[in-house]
N, C-alpha and C. Protein backbone atom coordinates (compact mmCIF):
# COMPACT_ATOMS: atom_id res chain seq x y z
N UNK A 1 0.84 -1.18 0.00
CA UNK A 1 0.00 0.00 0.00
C UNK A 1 0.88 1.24 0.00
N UNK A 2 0.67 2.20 -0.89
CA UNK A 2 1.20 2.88 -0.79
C UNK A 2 0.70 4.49 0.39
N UNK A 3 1.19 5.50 0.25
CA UNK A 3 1.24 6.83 1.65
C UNK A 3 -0.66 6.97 1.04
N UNK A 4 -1.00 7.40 -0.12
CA UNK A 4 -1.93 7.85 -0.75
C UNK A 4 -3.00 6.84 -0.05
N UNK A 5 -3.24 5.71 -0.35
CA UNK A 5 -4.48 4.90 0.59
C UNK A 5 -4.13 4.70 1.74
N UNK A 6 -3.01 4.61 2.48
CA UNK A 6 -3.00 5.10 4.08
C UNK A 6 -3.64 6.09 4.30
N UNK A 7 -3.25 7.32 3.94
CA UNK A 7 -4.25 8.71 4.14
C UNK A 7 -5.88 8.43 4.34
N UNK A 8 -5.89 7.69 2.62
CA UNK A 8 -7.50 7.99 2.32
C UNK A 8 -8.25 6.84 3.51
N UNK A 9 -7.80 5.59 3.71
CA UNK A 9 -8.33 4.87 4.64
C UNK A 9 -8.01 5.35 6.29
N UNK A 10 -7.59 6.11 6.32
CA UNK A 10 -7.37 7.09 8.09
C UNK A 10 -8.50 7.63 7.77
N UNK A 11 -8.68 8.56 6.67
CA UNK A 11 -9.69 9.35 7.39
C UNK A 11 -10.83 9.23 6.19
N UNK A 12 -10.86 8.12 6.11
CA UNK A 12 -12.17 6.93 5.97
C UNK A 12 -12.76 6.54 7.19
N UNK A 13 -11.82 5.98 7.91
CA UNK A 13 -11.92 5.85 9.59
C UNK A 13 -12.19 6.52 10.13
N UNK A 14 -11.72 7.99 9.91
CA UNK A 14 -12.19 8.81 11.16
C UNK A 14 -13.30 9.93 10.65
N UNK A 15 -14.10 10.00 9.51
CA UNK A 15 -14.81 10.05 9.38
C UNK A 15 -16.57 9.32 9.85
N UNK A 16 -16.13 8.14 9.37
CA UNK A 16 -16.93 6.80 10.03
C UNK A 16 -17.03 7.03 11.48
N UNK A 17 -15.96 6.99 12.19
CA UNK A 17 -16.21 6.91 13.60
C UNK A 17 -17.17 8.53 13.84
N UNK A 18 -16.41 9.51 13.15
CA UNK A 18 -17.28 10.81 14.06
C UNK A 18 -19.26 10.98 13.34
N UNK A 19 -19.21 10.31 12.38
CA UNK A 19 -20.83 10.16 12.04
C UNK A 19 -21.13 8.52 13.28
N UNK A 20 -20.79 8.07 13.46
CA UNK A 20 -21.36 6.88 13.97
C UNK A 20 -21.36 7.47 15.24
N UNK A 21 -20.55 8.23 15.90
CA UNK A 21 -20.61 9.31 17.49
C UNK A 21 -21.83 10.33 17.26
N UNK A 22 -22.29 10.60 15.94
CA UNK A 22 -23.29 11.50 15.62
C UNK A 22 -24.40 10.77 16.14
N UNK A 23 -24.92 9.18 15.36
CA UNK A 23 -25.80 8.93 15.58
C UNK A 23 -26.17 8.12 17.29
N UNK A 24 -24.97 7.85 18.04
CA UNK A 24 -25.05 7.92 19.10
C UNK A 24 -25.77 8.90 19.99
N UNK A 25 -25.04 10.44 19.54
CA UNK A 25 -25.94 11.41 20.56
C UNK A 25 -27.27 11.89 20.03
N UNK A 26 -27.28 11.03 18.84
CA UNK A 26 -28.98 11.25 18.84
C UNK A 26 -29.57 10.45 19.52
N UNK A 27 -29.18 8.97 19.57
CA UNK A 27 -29.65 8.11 20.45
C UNK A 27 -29.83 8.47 21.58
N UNK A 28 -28.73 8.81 22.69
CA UNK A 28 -28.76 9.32 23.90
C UNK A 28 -29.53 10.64 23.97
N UNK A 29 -29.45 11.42 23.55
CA UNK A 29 -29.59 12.63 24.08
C UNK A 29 -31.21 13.04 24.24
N UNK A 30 -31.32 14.19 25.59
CA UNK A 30 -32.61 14.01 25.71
C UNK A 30 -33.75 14.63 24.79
N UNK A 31 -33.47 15.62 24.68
CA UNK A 31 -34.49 16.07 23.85
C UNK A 31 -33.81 17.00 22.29
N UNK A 32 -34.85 17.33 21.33
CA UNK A 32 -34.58 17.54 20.31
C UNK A 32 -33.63 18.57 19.76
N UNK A 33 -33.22 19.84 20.60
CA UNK A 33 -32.35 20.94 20.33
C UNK A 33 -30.58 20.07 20.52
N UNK A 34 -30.75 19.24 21.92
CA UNK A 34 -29.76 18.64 21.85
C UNK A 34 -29.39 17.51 20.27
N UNK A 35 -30.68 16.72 20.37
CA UNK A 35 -30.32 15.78 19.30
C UNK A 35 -29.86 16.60 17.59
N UNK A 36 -30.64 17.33 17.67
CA UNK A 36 -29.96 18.19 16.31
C UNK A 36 -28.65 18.68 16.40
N UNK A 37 -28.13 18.75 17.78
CA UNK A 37 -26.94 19.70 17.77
C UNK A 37 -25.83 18.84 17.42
N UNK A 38 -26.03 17.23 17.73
CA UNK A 38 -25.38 16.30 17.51
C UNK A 38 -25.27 15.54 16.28
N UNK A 39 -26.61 15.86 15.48
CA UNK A 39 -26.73 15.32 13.84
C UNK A 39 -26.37 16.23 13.45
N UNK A 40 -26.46 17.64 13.01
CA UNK A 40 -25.82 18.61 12.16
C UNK A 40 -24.10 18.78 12.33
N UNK A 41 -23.57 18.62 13.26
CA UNK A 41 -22.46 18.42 13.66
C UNK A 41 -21.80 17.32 13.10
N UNK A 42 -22.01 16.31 13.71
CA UNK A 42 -21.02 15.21 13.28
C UNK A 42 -21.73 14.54 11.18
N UNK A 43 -22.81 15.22 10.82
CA UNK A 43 -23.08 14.92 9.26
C UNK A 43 -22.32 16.24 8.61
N UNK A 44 -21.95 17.20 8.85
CA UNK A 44 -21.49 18.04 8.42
C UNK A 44 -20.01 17.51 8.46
N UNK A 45 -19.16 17.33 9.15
CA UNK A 45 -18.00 16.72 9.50
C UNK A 45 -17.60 15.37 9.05
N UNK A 46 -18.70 14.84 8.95
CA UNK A 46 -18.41 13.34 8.27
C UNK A 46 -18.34 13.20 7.28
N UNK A 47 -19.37 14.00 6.28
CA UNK A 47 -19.43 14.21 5.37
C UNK A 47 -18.02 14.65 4.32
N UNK A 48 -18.48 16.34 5.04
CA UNK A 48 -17.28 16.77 4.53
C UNK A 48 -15.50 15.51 4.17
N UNK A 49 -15.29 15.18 5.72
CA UNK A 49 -14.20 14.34 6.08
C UNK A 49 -14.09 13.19 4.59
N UNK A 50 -15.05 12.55 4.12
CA UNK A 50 -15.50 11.54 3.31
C UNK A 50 -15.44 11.91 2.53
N UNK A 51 -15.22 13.42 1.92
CA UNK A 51 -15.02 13.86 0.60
C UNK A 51 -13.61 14.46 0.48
N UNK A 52 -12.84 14.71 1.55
CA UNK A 52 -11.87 14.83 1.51
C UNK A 52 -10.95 13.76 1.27
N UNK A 53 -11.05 12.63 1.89
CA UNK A 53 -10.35 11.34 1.67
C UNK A 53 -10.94 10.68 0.38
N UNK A 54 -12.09 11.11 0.15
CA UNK A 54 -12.09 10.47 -1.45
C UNK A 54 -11.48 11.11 -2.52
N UNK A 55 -10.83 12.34 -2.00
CA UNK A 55 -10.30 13.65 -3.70
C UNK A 55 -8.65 13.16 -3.67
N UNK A 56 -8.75 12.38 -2.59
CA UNK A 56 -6.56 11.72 -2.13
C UNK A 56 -6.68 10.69 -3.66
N UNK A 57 -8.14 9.78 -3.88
CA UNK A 57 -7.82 8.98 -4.90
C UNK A 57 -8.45 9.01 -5.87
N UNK A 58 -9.15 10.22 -6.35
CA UNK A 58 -10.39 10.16 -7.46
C UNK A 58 -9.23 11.08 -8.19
N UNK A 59 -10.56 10.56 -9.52
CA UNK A 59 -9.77 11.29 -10.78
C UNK A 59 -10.51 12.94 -11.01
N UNK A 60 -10.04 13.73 -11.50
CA UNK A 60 -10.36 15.24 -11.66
C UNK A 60 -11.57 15.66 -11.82
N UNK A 61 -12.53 14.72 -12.51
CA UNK A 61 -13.71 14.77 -12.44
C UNK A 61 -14.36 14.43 -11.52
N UNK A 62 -14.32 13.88 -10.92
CA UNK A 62 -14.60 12.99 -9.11
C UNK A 62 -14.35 14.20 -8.60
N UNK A 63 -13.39 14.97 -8.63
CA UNK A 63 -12.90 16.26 -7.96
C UNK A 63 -13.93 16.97 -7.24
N UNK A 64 -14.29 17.26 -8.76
CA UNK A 64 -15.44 18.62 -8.99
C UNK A 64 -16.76 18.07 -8.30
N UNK A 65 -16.96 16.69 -8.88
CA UNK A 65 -18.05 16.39 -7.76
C UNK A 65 -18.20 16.44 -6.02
N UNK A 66 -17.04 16.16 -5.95
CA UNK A 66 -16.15 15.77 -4.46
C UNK A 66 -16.90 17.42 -3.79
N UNK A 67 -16.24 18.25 -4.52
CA UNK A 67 -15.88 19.20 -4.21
C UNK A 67 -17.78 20.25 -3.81
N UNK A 68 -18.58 19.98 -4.96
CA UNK A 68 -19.75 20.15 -4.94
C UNK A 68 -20.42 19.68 -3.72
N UNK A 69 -20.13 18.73 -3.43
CA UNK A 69 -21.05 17.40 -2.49
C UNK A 69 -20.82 18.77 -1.33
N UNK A 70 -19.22 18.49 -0.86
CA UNK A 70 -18.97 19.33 0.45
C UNK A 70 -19.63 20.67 1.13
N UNK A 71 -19.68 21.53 -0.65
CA UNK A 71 -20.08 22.61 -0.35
C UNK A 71 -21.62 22.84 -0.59
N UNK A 72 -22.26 21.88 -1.11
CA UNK A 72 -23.96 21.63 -0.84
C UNK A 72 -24.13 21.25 0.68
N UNK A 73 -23.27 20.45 1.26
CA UNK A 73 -23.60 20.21 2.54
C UNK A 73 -23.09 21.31 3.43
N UNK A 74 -21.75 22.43 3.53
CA UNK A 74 -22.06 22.88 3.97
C UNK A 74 -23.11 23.88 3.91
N UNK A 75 -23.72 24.42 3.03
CA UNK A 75 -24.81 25.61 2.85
C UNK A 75 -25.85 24.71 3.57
N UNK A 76 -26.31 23.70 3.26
CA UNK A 76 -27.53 23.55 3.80
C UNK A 76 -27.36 22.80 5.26
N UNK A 77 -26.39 22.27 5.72
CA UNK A 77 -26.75 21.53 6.88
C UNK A 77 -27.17 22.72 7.95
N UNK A 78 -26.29 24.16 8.13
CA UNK A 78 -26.91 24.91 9.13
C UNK A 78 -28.50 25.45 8.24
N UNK A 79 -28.98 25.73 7.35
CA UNK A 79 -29.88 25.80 6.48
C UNK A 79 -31.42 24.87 7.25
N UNK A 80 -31.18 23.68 7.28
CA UNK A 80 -31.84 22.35 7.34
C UNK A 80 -31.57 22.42 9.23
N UNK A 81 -30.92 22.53 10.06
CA UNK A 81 -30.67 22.37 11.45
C UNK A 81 -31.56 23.74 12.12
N UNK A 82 -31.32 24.66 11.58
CA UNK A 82 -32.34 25.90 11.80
C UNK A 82 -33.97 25.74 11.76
N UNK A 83 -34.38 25.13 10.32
CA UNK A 83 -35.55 24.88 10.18
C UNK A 83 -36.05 24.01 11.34
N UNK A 84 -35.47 22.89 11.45
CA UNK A 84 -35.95 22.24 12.54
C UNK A 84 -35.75 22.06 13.72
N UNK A 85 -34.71 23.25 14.26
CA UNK A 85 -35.28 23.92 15.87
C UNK A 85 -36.08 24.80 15.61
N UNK A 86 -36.48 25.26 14.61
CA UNK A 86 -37.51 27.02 14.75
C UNK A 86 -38.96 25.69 14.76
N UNK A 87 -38.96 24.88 14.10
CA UNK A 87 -40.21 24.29 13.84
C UNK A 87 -40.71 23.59 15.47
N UNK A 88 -39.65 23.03 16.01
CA UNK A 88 -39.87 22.73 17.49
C UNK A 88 -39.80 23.80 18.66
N UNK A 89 -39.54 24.93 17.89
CA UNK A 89 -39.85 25.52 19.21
C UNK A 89 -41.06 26.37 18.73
N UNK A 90 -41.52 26.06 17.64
CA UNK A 90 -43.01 27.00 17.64
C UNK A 90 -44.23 25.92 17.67
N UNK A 91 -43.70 24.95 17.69
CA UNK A 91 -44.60 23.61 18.62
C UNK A 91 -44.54 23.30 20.26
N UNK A 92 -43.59 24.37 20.75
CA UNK A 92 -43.32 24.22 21.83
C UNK A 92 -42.58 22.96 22.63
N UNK A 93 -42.12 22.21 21.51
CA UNK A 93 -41.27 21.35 22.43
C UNK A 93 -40.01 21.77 23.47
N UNK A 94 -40.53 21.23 24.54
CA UNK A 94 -40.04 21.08 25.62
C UNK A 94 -38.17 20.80 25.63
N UNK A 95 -37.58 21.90 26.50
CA UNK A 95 -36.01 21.15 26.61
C UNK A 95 -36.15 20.57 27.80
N UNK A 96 -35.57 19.47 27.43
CA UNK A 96 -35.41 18.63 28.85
C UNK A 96 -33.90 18.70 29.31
N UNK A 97 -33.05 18.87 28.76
CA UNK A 97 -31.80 18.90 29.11
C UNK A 97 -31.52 19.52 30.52
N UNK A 98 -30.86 18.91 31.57
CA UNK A 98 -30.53 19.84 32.57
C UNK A 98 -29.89 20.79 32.84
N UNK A 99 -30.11 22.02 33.18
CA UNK A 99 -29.31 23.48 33.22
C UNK A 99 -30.02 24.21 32.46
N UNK A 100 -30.66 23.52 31.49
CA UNK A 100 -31.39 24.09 29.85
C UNK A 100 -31.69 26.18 30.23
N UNK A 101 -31.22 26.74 29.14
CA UNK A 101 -31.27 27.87 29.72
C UNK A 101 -31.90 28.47 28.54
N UNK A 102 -33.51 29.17 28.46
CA UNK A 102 -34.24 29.56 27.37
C UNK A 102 -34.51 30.74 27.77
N UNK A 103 -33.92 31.91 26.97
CA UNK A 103 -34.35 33.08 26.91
C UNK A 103 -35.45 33.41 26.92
N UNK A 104 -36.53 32.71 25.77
CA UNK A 104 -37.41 33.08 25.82
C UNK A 104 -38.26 33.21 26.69
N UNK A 105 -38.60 32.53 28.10
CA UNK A 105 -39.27 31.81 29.21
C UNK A 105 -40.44 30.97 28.26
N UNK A 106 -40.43 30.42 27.49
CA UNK A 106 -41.61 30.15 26.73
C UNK A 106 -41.58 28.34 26.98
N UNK A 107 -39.59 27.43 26.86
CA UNK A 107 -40.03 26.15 26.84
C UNK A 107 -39.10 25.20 28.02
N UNK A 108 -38.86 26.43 28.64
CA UNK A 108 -38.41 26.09 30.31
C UNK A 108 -39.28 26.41 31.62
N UNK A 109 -39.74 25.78 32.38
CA UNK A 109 -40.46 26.63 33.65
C UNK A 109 -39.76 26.96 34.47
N UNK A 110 -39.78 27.76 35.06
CA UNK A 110 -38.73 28.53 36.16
C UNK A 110 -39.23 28.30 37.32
N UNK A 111 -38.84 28.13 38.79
CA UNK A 111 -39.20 27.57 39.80
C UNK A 111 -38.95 29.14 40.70
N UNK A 112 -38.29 29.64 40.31
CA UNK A 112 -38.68 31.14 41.01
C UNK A 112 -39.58 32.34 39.81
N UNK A 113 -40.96 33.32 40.56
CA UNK A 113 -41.33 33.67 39.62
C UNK A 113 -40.85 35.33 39.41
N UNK A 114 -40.09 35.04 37.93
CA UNK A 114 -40.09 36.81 37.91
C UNK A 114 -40.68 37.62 37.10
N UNK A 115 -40.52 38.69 36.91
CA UNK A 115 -41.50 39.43 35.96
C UNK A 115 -40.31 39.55 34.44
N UNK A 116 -41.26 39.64 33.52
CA UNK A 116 -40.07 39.82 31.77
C UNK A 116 -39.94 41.06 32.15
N UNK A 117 -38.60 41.03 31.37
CA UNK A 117 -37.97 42.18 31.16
C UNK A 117 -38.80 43.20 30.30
N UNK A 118 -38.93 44.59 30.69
CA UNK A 118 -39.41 45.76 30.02
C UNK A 118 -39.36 45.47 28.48
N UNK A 119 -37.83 45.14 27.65
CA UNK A 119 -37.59 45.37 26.53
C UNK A 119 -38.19 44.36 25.89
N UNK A 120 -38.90 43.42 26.39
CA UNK A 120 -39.11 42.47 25.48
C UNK A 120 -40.38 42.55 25.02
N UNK A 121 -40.68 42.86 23.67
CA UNK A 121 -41.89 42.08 23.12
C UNK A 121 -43.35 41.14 23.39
């Protein structure tokens, strides 16, 4: 084997591993702001990663595709991760996460009561 598929199979590998850690903290995690924070993250990264180690052995045309793939995913993954926290939080889903800290007071309950701030809306 030569340096060129060492490369591309490393970070073949470590691509693989950080999407397969993606779909872990979707598994685990409690509720949906968290679980997105963990799929847009590690598919953006994996992705990307997977197109980088494929341009070590593709031919020039593979390139350009290579190269397309990356930058469609990055425009839309924050694109696509936005839509679907704005869509859960105007359904009001609930953060369950502990510490969870929501500006809005709208999808945390507060156990002391205070009054909103003047400036807000």
């Amino acid at each position: 084997m030569d340096a060129r598929e060492v490369v591309f199979n490393a970070l073949l590998l470590v691509s693989c591993a950080v999407m397969t850690l993606g779909v872990i903290g979707i598994l685990r995690m409690p509720d949906v702001y968290t679980k997105l924070h963990g799929a847009s993250k590690s598919t953006f990264l994996g992705v990307v990663l997977l197109c980088i180690s494929a341009t070590i052995i593709a031919t020039p045309t593979m390139n350009k595709r290579l190269v397309l793939i990356a930058l469609i995913t990055v425009l839309t993954t924050p694109l696509a991760s936005h839509a679907i926290g704005r869509s859960a939080f105007l359904m009001h889903e609930r953060m369950e996460t502990p510490g969870a800290v929501d500006e809005s007071h709208v999808l945390v309950t507060d156990d002391h009561d205070t009054e909103e701030p003047s400036w807000r809306l």
